[in-house]
N, C-alpha and C. Protein backbone atom coordinates (compact mmCIF):
# COMPACT_ATOMS: atom_id res chain seq x y z
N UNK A 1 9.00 -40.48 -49.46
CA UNK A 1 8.32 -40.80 -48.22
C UNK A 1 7.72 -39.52 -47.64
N UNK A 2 6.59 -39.58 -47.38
CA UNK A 2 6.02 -38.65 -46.47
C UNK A 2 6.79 -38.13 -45.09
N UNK A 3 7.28 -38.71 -44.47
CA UNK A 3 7.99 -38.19 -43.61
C UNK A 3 9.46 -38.51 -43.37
N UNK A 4 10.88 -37.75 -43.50
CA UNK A 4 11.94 -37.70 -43.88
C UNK A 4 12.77 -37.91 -42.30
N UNK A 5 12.75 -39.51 -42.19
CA UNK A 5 13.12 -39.44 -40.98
C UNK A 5 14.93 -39.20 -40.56
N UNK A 6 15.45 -38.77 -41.52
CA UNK A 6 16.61 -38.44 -42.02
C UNK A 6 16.76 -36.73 -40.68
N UNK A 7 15.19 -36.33 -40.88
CA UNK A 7 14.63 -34.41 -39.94
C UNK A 7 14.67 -34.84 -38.58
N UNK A 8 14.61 -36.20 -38.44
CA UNK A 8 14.20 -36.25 -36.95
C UNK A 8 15.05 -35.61 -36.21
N UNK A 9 14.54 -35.16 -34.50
CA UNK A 9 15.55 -34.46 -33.82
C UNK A 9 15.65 -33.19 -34.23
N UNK A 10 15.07 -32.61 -35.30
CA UNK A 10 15.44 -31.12 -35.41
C UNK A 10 14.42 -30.28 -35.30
N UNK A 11 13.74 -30.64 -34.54
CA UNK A 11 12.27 -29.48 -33.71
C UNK A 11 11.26 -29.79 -35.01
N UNK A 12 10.07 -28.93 -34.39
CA UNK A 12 9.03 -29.44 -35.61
C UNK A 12 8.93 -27.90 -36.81
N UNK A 13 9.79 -27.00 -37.39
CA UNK A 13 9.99 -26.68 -37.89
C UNK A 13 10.56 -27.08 -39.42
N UNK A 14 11.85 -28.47 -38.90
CA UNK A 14 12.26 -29.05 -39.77
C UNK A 14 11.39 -30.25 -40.66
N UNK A 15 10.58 -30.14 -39.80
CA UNK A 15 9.67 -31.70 -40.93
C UNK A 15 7.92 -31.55 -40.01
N UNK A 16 7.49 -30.17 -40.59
CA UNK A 16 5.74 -30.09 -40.29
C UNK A 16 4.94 -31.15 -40.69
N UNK A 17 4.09 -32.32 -39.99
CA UNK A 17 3.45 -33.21 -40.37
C UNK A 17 2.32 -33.56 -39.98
N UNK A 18 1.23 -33.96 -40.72
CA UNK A 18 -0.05 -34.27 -40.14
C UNK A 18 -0.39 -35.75 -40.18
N UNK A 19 -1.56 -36.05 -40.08
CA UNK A 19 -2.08 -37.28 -39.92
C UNK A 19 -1.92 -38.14 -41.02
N UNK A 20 -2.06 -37.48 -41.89
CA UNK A 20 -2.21 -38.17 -43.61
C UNK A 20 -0.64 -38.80 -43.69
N UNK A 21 0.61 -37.38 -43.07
CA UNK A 21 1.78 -37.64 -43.91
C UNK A 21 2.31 -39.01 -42.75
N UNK A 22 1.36 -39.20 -41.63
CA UNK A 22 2.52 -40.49 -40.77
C UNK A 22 1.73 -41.88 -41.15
N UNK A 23 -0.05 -41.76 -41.11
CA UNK A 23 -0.45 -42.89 -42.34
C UNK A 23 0.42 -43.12 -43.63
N UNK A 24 0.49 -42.23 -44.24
CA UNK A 24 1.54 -42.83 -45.76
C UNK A 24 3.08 -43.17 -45.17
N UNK A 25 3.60 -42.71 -43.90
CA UNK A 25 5.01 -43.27 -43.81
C UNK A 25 4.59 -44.41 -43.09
N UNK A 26 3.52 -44.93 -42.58
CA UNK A 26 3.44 -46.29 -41.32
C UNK A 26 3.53 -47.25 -43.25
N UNK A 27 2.63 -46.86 -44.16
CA UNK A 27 2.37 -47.77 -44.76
C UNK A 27 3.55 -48.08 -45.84
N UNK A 28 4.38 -46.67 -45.89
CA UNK A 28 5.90 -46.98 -47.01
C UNK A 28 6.60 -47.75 -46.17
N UNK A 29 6.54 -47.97 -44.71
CA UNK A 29 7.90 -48.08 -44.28
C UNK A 29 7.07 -49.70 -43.73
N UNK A 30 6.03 -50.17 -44.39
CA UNK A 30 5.91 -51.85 -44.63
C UNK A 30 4.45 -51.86 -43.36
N UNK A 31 3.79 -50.80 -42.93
CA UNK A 31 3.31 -51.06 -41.44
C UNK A 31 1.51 -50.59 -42.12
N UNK A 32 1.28 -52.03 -42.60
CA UNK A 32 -0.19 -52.45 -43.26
C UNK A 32 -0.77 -52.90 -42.51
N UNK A 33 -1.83 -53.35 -42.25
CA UNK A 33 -3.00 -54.14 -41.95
C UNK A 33 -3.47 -55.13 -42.76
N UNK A 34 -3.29 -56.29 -42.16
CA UNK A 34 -3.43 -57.45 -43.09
C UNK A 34 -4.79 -58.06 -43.99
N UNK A 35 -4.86 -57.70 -45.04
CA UNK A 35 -6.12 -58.36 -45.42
C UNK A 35 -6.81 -56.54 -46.28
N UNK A 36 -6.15 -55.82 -46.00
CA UNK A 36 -6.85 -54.62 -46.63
C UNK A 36 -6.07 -54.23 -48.13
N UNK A 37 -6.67 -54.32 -49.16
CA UNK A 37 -5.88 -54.19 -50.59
C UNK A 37 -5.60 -52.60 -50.67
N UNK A 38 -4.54 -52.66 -51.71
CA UNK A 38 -3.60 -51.48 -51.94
C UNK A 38 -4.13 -50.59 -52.56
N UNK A 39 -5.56 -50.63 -52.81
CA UNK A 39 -5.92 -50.00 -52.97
C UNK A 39 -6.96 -48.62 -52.00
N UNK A 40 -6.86 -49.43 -51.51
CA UNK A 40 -7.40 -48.61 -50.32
C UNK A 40 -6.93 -47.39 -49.57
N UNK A 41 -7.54 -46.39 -49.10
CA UNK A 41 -7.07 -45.48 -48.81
C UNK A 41 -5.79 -45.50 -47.91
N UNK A 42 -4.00 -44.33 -47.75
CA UNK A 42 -3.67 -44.82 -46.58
C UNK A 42 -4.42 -45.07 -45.23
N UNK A 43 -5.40 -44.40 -45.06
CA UNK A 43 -5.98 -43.94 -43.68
C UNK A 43 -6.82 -45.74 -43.53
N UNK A 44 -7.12 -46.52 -44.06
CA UNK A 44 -7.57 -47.56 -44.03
C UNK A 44 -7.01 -48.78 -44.26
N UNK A 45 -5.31 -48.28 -44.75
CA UNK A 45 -4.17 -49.62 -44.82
C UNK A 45 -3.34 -49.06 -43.76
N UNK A 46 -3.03 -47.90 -43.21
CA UNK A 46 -1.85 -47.79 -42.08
C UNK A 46 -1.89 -48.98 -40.81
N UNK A 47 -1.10 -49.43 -40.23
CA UNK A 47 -0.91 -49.96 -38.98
C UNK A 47 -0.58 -49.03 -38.39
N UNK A 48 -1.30 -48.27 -38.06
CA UNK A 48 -0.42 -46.97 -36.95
C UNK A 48 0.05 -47.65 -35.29
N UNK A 49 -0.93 -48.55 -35.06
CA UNK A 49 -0.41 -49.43 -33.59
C UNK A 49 1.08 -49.94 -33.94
N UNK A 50 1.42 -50.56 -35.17
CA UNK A 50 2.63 -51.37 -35.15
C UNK A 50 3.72 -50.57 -35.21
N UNK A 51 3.16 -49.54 -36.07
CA UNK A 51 4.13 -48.55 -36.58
C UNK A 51 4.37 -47.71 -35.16
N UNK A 52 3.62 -47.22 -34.49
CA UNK A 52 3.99 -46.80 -32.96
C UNK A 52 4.49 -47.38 -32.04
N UNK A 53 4.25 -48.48 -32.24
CA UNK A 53 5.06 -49.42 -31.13
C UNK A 53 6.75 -49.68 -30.94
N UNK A 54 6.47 -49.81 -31.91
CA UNK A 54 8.30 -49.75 -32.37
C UNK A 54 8.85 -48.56 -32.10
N UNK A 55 8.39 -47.71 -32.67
CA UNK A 55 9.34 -46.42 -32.11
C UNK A 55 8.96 -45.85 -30.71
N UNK A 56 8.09 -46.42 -29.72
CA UNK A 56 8.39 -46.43 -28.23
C UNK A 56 7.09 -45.08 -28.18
N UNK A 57 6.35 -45.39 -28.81
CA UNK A 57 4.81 -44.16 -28.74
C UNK A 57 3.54 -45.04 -28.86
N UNK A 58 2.34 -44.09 -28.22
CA UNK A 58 1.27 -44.82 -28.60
C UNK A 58 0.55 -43.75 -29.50
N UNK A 59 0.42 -42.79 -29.50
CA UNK A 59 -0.25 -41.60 -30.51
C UNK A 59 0.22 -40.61 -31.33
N UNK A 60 -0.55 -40.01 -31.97
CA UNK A 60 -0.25 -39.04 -32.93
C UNK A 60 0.76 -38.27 -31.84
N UNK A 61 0.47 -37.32 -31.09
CA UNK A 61 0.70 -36.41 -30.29
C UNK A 61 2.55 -36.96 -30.16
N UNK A 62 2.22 -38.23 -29.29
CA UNK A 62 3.60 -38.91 -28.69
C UNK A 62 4.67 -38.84 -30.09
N UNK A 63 3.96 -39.55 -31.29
CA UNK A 63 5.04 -39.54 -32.24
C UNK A 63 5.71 -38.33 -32.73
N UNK A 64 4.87 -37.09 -32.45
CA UNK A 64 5.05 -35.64 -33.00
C UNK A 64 6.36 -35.42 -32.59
N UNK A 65 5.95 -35.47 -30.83
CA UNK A 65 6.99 -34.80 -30.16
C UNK A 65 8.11 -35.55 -29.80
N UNK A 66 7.86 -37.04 -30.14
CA UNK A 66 9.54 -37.93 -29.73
C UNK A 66 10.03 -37.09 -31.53
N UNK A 67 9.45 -37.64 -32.80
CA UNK A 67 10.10 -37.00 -34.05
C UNK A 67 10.98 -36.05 -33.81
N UNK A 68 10.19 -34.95 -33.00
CA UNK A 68 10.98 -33.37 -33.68
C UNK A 68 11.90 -33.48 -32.03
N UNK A 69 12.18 -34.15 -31.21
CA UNK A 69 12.80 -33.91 -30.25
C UNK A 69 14.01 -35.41 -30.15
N UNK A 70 14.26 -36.01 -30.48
CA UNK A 70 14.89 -37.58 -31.03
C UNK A 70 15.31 -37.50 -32.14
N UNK A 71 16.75 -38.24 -32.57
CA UNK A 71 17.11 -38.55 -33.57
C UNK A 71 16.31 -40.42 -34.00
N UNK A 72 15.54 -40.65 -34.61
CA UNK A 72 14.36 -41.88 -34.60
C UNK A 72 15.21 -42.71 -35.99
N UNK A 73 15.32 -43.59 -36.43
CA UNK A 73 16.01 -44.50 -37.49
C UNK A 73 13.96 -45.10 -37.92
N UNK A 74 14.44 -44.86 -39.16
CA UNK A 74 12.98 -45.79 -40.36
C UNK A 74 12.61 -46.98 -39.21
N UNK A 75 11.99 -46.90 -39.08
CA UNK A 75 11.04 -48.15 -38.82
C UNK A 75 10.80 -49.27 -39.84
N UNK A 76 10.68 -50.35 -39.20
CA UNK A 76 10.25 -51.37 -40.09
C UNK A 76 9.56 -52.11 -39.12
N UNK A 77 8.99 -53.68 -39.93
CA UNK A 77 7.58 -54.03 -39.12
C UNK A 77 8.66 -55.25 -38.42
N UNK A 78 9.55 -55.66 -38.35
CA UNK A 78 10.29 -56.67 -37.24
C UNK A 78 11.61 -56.11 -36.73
N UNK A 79 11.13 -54.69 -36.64
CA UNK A 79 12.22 -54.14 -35.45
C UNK A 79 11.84 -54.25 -34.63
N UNK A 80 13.28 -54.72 -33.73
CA UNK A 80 12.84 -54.90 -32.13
C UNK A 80 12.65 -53.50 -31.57
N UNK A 81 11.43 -53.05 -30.58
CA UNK A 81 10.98 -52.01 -29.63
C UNK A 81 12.28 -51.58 -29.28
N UNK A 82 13.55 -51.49 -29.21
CA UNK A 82 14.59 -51.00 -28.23
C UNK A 82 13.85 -49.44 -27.77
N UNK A 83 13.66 -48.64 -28.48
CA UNK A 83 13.53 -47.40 -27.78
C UNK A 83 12.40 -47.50 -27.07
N UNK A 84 11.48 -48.18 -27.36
CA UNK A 84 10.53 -48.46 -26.15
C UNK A 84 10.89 -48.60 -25.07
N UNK A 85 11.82 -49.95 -25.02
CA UNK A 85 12.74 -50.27 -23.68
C UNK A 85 13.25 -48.81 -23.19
N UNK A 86 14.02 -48.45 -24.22
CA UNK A 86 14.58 -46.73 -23.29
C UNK A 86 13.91 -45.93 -23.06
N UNK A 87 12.96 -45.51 -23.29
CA UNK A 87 12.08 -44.66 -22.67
C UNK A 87 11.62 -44.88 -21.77
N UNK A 88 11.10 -46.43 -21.38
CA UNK A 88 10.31 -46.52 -20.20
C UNK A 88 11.08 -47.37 -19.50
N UNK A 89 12.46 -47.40 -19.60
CA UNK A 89 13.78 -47.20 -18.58
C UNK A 89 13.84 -45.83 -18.22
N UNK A 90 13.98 -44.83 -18.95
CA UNK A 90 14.10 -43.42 -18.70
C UNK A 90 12.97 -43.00 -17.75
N UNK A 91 11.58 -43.12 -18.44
CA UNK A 91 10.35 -42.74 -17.66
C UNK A 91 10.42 -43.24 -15.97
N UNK A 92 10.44 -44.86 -16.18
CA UNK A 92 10.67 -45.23 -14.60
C UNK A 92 11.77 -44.52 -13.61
N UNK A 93 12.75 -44.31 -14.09
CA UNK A 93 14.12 -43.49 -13.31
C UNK A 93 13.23 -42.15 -12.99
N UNK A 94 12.75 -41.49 -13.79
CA UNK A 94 12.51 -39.98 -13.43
C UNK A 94 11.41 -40.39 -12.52
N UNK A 95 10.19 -41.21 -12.73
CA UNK A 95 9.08 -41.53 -11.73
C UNK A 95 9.72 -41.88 -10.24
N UNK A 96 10.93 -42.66 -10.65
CA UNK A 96 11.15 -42.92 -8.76
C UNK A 96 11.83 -42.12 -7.96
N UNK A 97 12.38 -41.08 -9.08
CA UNK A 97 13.28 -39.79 -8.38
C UNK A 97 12.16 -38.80 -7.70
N UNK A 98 10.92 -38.64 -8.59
CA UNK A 98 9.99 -37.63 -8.31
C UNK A 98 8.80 -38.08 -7.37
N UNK A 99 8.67 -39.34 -7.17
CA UNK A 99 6.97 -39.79 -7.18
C UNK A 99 7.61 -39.95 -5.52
N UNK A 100 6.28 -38.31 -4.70
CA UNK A 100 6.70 -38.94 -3.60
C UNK A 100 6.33 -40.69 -2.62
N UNK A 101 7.39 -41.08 -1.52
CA UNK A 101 6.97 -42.37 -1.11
C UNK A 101 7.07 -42.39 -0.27
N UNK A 102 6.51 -43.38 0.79
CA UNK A 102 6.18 -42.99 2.23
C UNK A 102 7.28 -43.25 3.45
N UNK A 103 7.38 -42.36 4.45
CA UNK A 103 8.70 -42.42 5.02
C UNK A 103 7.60 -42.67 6.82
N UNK A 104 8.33 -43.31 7.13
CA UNK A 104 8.11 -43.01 8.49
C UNK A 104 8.79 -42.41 9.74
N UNK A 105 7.69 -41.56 10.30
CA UNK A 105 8.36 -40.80 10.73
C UNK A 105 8.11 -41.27 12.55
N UNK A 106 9.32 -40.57 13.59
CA UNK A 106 9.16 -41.21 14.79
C UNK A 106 8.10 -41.43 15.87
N UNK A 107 7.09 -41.14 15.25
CA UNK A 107 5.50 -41.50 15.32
C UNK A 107 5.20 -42.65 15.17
N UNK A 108 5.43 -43.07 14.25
CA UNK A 108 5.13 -44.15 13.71
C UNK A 108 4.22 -44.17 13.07
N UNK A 109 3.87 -42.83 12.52
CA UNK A 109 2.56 -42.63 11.11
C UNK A 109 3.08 -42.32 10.04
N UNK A 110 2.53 -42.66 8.92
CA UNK A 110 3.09 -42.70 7.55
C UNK A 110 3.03 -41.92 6.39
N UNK A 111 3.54 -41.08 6.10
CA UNK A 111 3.20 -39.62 5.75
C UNK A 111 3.92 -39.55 3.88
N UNK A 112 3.96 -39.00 3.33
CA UNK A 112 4.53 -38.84 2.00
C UNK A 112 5.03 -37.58 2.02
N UNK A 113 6.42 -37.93 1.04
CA UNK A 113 7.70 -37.14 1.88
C UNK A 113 8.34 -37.47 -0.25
N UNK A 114 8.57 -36.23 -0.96
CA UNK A 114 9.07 -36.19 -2.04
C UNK A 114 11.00 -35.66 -2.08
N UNK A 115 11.85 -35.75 -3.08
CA UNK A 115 12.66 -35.69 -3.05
C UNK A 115 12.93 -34.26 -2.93
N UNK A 116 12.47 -33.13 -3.14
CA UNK A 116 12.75 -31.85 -3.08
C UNK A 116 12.99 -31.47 -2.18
């Protein structure tokens, strides 16, 4: 397999990867596009949407840095999203800790007021 998801979690030192090597793992690890023969280039059989979805990313970039920063399990094409769910359980928690929201103050005007 092009990419040894066995490395995940161990910074991007442990498993350097480009575009080519996560097309050939969307397409080993079953994540095709329907109707395009095997013969075809990976870059023209990958599902990179399906194959991202599941592991809780939408891009190159996102998959880089969840890889080398996450311990990630193979993908397959009818795994359920769970880490999707956790991340954007995680994401929302940190957004409502940080994102200031409006307080009123004994004025009675409405001002934005952050947790710091």
């Amino acid at each position: 397999m092009a990419i040894d998801f066995e490395l995940s979690g161990q910074g991007p030192s442990a498993a350097p990867m480009s575009l080519e090597d996560i097309q050939e793992a969307a397409v080993e690890c079953g994540f095709t596009k329907p109707g395009v023969v095997s013969s075809k280039p990976n870059a023209q059989r990958a599902n990179l949407n399906g194959f991202f979805k599941v592991l809780g990313v939408t891009c190159v970039s996102g998959f880089k840095k969840r890889f080398h920063g996450e311990k990630l399990p193979c993908p397959y094409p009818d795994m359920t999203p769970l880490i999707a769910e956790k991340v954007w359980e995680e994401e929302q928690s940190i957004a409502s800790r940080s994102t200031p929201y409006a307080v009123r103050s004994k004025s009675t005007k409405t001002s934005l007021s952050s947790d710091d």
